[in-house]
PDB file of N, CA and C in Angstrom:
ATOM      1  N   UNK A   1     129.366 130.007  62.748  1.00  0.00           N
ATOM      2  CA  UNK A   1     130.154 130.766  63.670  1.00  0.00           C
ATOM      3  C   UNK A   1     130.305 129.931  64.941  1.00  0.00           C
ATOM      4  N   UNK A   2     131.660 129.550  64.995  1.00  0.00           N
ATOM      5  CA  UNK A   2     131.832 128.697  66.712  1.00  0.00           C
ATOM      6  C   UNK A   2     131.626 129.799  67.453  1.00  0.00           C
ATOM      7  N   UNK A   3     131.645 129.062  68.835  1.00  0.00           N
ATOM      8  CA  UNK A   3     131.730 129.693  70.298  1.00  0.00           C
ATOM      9  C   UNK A   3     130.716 129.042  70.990  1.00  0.00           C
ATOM     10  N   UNK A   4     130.376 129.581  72.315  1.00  0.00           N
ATOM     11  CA  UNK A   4     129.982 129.012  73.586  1.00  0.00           C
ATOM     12  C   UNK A   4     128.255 130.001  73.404  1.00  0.00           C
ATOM     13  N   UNK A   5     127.486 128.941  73.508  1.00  0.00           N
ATOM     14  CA  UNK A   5     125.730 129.902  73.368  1.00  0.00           C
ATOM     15  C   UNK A   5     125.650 128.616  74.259  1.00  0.00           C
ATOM     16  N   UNK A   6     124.628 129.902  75.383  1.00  0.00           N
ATOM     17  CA  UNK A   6     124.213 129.172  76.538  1.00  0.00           C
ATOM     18  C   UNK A   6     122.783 129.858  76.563  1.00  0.00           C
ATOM     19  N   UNK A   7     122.018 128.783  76.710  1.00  0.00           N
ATOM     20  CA  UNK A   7     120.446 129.026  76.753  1.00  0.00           C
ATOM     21  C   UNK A   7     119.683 129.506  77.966  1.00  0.00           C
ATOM     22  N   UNK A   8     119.635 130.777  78.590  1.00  0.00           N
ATOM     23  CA  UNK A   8     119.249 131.036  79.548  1.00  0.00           C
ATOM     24  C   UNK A   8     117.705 130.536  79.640  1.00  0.00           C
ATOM     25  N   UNK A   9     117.096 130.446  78.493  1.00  0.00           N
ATOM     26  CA  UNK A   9     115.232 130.454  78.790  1.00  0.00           C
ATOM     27  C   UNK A   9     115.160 128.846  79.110  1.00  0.00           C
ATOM     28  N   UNK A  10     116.247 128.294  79.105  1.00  0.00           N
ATOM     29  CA  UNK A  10     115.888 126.444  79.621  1.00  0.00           C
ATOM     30  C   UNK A  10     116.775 126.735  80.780  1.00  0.00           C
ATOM     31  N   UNK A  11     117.274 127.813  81.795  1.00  0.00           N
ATOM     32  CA  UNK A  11     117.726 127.589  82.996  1.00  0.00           C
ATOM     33  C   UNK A  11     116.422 128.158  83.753  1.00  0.00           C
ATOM     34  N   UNK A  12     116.131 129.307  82.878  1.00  0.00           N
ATOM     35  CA  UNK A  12     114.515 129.638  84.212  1.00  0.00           C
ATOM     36  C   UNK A  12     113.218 128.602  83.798  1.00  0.00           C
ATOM     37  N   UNK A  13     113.883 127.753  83.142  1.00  0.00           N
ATOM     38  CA  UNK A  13     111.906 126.739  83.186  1.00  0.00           C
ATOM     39  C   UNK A  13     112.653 125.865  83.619  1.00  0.00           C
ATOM     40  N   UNK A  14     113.514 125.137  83.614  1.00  0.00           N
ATOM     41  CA  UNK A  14     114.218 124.554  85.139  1.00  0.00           C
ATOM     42  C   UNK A  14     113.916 124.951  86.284  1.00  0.00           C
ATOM     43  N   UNK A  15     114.665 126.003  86.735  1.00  0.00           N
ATOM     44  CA  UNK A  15     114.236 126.716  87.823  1.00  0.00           C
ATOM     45  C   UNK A  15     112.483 126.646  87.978  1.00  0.00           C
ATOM     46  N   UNK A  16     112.052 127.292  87.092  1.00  0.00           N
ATOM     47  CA  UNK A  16     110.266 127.283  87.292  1.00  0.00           C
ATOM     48  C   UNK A  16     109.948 125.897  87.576  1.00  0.00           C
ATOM     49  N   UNK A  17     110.635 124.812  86.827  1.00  0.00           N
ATOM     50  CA  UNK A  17     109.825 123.574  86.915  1.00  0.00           C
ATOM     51  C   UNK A  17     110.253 123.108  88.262  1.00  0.00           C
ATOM     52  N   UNK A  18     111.389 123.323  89.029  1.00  0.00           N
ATOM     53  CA  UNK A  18     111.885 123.013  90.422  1.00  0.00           C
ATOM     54  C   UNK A  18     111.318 123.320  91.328  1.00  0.00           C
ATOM     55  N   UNK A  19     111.463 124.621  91.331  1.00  0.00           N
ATOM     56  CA  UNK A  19     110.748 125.490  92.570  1.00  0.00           C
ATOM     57  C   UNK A  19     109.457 125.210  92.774  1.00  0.00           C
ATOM     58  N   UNK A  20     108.520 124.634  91.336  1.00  0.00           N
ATOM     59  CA  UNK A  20     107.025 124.481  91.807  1.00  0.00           C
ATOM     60  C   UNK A  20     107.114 123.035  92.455  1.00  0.00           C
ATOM     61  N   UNK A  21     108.218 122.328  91.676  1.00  0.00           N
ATOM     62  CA  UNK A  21     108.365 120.621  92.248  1.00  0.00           C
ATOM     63  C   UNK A  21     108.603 120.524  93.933  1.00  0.00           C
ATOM     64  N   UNK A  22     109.560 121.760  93.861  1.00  0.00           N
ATOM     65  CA  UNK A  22     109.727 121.540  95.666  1.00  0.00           C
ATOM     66  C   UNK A  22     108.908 122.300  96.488  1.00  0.00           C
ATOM     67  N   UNK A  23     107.959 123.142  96.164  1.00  0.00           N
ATOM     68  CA  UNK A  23     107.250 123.316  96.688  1.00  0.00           C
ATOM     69  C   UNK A  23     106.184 122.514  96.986  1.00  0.00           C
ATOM     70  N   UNK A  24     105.842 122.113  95.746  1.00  0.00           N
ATOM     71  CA  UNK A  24     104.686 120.855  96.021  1.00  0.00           C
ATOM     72  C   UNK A  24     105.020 119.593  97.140  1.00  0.00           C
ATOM     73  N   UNK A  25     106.519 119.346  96.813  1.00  0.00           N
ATOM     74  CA  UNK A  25     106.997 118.498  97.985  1.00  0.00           C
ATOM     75  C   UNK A  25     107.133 118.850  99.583  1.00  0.00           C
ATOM     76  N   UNK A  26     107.260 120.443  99.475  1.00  0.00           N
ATOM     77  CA  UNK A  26     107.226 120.885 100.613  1.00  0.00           C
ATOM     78  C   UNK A  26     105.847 120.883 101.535  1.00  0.00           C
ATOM     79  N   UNK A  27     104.757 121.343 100.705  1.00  0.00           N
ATOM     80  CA  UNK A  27     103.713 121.291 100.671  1.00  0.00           C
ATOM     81  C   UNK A  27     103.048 119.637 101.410  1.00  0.00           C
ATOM     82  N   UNK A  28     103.659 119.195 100.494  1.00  0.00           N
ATOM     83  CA  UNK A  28     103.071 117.511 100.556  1.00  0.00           C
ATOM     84  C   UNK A  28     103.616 116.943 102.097  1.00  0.00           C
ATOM     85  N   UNK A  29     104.981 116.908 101.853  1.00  0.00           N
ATOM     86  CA  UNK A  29     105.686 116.524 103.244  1.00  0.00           C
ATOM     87  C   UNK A  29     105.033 117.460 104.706  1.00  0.00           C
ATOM     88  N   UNK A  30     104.742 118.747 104.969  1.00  0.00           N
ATOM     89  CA  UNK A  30     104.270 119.574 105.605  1.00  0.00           C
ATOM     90  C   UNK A  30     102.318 119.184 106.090  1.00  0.00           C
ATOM     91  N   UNK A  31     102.240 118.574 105.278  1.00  0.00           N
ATOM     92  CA  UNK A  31     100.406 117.842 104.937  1.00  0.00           C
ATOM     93  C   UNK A  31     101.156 116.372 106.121  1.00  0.00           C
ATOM     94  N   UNK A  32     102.224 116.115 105.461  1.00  0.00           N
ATOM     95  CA  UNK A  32     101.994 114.062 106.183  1.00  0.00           C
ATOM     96  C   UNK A  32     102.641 114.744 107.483  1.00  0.00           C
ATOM     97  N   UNK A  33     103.405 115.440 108.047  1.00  0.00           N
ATOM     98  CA  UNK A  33     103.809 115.975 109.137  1.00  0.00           C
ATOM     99  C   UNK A  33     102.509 116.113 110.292  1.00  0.00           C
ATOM    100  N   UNK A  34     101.939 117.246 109.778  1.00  0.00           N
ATOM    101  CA  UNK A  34     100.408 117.499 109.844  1.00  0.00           C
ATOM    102  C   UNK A  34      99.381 116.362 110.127  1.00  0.00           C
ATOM    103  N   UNK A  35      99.316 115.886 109.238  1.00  0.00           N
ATOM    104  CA  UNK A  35      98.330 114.044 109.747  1.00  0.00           C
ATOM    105  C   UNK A  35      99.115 113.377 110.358  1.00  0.00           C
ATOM    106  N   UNK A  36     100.147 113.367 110.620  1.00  0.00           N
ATOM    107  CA  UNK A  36     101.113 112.068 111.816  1.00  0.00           C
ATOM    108  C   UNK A  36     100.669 112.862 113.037  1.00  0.00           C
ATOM    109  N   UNK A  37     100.944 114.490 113.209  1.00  0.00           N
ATOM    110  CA  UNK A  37     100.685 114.945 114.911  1.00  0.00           C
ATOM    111  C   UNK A  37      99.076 114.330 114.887  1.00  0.00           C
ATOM    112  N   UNK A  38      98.477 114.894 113.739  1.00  0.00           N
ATOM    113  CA  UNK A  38      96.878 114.872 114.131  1.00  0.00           C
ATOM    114  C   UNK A  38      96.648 113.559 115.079  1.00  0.00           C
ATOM    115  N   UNK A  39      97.294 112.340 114.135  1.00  0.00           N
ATOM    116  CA  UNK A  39      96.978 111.405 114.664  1.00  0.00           C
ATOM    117  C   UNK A  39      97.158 110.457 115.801  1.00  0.00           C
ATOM    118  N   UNK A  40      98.775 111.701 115.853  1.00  0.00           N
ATOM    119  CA  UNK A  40      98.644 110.874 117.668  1.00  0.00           C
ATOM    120  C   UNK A  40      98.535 111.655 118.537  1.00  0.00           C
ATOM    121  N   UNK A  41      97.947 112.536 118.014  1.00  0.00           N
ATOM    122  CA  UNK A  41      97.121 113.406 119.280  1.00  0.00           C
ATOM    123  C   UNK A  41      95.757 112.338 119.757  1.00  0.00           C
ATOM    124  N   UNK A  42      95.116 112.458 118.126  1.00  0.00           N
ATOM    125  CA  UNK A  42      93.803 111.842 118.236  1.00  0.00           C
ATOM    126  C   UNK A  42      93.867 110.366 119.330  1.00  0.00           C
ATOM    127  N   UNK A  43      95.342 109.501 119.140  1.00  0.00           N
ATOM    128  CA  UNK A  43      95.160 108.181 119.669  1.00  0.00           C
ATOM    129  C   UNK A  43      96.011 108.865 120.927  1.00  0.00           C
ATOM    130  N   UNK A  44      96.674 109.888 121.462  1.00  0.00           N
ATOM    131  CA  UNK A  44      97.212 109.990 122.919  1.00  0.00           C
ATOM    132  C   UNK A  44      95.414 110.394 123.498  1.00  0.00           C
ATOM    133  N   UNK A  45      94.703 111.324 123.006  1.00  0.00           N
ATOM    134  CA  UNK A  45      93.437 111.446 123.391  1.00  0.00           C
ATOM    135  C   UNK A  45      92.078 110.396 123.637  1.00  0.00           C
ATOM    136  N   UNK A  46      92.311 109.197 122.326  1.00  0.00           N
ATOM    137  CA  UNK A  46      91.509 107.910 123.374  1.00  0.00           C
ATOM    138  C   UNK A  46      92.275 107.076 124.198  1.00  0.00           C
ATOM    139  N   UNK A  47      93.333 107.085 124.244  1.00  0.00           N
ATOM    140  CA  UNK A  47      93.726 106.315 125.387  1.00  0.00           C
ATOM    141  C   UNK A  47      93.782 106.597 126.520  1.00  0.00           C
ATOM    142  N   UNK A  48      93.675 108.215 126.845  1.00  0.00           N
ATOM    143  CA  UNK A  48      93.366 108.917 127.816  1.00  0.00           C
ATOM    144  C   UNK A  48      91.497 108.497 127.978  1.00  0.00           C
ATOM    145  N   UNK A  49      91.062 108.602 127.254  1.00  0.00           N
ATOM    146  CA  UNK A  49      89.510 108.348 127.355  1.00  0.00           C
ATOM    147  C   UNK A  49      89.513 106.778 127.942  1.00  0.00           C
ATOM    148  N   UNK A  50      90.053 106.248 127.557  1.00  0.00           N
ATOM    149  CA  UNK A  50      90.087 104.494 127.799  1.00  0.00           C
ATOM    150  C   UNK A  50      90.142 104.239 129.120  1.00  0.00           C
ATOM    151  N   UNK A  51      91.953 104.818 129.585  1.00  0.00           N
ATOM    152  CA  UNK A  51      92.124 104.442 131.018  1.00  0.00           C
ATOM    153  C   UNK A  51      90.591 105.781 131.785  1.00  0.00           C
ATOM    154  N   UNK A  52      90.469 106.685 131.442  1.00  0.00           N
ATOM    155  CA  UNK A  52      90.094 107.366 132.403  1.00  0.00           C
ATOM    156  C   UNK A  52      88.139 106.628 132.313  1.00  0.00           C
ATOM    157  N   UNK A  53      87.740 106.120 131.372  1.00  0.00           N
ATOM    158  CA  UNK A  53      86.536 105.456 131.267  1.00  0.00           C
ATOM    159  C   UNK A  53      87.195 103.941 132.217  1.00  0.00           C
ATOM    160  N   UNK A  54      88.188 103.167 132.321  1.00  0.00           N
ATOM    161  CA  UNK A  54      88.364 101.826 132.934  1.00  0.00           C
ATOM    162  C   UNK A  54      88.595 102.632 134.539  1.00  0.00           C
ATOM    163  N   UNK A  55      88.692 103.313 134.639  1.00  0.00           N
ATOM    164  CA  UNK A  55      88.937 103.995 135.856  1.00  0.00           C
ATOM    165  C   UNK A  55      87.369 104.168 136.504  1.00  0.00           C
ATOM    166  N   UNK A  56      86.771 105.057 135.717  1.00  0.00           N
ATOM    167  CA  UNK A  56      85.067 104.880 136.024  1.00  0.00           C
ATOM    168  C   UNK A  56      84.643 103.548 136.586  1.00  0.00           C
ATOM    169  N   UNK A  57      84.891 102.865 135.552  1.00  0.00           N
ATOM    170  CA  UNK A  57      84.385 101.572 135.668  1.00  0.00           C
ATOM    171  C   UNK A  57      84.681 100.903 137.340  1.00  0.00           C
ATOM    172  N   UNK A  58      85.674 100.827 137.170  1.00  0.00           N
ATOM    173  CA  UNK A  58      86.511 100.198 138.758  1.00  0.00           C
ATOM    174  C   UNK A  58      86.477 100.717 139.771  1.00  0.00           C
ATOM    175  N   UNK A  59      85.504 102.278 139.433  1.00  0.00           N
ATOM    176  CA  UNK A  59      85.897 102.873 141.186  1.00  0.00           C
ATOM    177  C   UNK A  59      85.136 102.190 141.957  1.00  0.00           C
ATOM    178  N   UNK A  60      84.074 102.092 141.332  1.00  0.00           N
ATOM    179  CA  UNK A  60      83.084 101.392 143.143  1.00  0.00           C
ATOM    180  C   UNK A  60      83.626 100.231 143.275  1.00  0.00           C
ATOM    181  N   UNK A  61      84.425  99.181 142.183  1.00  0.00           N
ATOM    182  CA  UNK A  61      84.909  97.890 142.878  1.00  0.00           C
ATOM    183  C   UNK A  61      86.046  98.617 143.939  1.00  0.00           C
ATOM    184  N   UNK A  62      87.164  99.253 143.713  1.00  0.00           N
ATOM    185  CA  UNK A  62      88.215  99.751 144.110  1.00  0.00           C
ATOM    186  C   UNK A  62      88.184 100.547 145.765  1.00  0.00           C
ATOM    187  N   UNK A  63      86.524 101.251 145.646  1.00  0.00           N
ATOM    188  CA  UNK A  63      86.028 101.948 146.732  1.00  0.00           C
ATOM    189  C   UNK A  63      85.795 100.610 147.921  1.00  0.00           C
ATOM    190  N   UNK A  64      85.279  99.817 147.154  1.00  0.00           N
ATOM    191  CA  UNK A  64      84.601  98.565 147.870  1.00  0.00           C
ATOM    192  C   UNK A  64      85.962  97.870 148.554  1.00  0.00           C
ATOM    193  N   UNK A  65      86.683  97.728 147.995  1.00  0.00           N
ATOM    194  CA  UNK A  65      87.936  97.135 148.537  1.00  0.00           C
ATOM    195  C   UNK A  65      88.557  97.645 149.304  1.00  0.00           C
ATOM    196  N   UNK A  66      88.686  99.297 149.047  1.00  0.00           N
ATOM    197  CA  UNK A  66      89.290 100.044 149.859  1.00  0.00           C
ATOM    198  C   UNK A  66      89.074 100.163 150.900  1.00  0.00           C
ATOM    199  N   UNK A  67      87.212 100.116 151.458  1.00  0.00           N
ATOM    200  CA  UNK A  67      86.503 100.029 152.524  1.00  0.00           C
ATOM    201  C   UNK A  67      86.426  98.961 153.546  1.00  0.00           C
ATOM    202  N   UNK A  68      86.663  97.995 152.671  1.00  0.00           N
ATOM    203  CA  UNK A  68      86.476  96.074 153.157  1.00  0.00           C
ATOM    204  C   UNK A  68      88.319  96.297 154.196  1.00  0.00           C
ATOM    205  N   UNK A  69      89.435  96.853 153.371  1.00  0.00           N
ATOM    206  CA  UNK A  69      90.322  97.026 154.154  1.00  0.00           C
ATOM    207  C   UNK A  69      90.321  97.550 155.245  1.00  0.00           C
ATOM    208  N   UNK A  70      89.991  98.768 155.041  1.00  0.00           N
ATOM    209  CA  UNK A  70      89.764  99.505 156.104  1.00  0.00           C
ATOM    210  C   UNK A  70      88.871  99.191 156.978  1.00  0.00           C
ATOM    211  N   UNK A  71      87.696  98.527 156.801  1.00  0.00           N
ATOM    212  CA  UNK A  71      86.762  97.880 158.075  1.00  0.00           C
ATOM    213  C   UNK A  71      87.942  96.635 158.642  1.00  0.00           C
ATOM    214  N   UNK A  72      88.439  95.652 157.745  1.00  0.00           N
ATOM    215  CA  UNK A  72      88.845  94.277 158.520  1.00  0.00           C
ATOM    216  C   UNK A  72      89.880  95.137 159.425  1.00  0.00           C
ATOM    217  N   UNK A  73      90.767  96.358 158.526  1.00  0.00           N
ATOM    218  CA  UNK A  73      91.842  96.608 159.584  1.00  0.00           C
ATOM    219  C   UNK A  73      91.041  97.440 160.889  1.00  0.00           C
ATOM    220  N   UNK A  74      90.031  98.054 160.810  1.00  0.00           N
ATOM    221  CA  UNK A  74      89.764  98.619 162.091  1.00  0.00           C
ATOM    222  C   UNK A  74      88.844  97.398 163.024  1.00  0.00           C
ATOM    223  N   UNK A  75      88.575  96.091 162.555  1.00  0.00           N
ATOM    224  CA  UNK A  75      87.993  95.170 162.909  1.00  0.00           C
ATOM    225  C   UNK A  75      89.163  94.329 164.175  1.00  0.00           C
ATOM    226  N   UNK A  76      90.003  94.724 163.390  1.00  0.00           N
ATOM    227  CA  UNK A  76      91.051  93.607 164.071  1.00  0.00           C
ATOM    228  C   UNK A  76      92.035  94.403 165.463  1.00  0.00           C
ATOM    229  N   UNK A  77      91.966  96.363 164.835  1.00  0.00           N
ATOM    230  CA  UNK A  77      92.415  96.536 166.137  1.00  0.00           C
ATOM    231  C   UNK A  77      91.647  97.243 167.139  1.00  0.00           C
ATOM    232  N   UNK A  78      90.232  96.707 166.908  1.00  0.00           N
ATOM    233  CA  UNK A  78      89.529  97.404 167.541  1.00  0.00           C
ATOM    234  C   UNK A  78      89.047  96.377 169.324  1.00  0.00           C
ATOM    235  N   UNK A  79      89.454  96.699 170.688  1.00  0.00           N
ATOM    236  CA  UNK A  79      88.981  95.933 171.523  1.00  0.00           C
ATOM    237  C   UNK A  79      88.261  94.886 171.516  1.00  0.00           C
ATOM    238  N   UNK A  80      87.168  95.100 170.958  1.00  0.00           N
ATOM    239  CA  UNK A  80      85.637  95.053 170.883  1.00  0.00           C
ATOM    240  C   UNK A  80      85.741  93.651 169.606  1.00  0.00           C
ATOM    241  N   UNK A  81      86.636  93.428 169.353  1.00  0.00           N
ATOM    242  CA  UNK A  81      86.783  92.611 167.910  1.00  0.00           C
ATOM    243  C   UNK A  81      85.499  91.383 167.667  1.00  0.00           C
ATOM    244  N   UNK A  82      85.866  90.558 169.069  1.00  0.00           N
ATOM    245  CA  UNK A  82      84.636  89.121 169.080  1.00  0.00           C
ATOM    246  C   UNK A  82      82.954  89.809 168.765  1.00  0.00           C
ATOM    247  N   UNK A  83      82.724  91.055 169.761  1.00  0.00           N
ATOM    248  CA  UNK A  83      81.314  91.761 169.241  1.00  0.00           C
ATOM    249  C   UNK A  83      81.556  91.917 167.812  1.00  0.00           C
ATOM    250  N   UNK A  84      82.102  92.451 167.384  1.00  0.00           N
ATOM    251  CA  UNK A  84      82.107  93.317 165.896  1.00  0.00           C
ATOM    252  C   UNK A  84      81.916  91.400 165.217  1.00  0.00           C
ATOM    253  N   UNK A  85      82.352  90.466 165.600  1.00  0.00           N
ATOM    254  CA  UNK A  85      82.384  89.387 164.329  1.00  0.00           C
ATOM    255  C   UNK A  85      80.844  88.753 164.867  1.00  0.00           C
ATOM    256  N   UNK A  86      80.436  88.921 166.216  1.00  0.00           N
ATOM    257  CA  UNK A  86      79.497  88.317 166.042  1.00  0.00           C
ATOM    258  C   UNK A  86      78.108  89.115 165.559  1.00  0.00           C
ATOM    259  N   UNK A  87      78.077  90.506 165.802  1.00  0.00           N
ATOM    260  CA  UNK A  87      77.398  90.791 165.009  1.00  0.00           C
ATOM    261  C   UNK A  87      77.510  90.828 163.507  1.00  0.00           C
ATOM    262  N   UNK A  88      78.188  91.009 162.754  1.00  0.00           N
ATOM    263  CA  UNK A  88      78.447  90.321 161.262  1.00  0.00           C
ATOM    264  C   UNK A  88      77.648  89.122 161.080  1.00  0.00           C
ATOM    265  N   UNK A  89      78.178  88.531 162.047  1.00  0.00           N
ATOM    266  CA  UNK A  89      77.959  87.047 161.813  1.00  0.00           C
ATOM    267  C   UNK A  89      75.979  86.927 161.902  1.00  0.00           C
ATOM    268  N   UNK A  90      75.967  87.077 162.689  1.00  0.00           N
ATOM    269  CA  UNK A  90      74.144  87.533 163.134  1.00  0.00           C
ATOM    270  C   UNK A  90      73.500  88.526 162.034  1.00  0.00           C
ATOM    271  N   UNK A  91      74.210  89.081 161.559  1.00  0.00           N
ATOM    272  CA  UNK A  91      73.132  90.471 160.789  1.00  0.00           C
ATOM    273  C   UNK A  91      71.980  90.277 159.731  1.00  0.00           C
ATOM    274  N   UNK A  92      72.089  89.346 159.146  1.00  0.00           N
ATOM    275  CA  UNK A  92      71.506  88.883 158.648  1.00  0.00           C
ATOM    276  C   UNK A  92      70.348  88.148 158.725  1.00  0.00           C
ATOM    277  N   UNK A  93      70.136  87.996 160.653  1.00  0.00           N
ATOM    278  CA  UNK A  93      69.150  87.406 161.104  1.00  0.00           C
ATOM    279  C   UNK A  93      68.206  88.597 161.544  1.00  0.00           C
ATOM    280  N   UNK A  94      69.021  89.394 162.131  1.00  0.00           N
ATOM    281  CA  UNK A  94      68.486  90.405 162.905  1.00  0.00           C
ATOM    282  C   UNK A  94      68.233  91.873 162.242  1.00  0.00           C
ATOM    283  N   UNK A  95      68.979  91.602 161.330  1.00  0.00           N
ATOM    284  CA  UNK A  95      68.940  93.218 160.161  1.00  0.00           C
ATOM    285  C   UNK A  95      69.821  94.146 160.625  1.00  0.00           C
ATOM    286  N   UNK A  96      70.648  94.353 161.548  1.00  0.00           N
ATOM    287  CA  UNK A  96      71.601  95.244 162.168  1.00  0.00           C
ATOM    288  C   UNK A  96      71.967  95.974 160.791  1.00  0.00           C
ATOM    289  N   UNK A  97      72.658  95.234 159.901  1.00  0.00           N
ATOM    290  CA  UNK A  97      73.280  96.757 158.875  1.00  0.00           C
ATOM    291  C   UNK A  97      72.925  96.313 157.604  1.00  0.00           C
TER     292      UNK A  97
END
């Protein structure tokens, strides 16, 4: 007998075999999405640790410098300038600071 027979039970295990395929892909892709933020959270978070640990590190040089400025500049407009260098200059004999 001709005519047109169309197999519906191989369109739903298609379908079944798809839907689990793209889910799994959805699944999968949604996972590497997931580990890419993780991971640059994780590396925006030590590099924040890095500079803010090199920051530790440098304050007392940075303090020290900051201070050394601020003494030469109040050294230089201060009246008194030749006292202020000769005691520097002496302190070390006498223990002044």
């Amino acid at each position: 007998m001709g005519g047109f027979f169309f197999d519906f039970s191989s369109v739903v295990s298609y379908f079944i075999f798809f839907s689990i395929f793209l889910f799994i892909i959805l699944i999968l892709f949604t996972l590497f999405i997931f580990f890419i933020i993780l991971f640059l959270l994780f590396t925006f978070f030590l590099l924040i640790l890095f500079f803010f640990l090199l920051f530790i590190h440098f304050l007392p040089l940075f303090l020290l410098l900051v201070f050394l400025i601020l003494l030469i500049f109040l050294l230089f407009h201060s009246p008194h300038f030749p006292l202020f260098l000769f005691i520097l200059y002496f302190s070390h004999f006498f223990n002044f600071l």
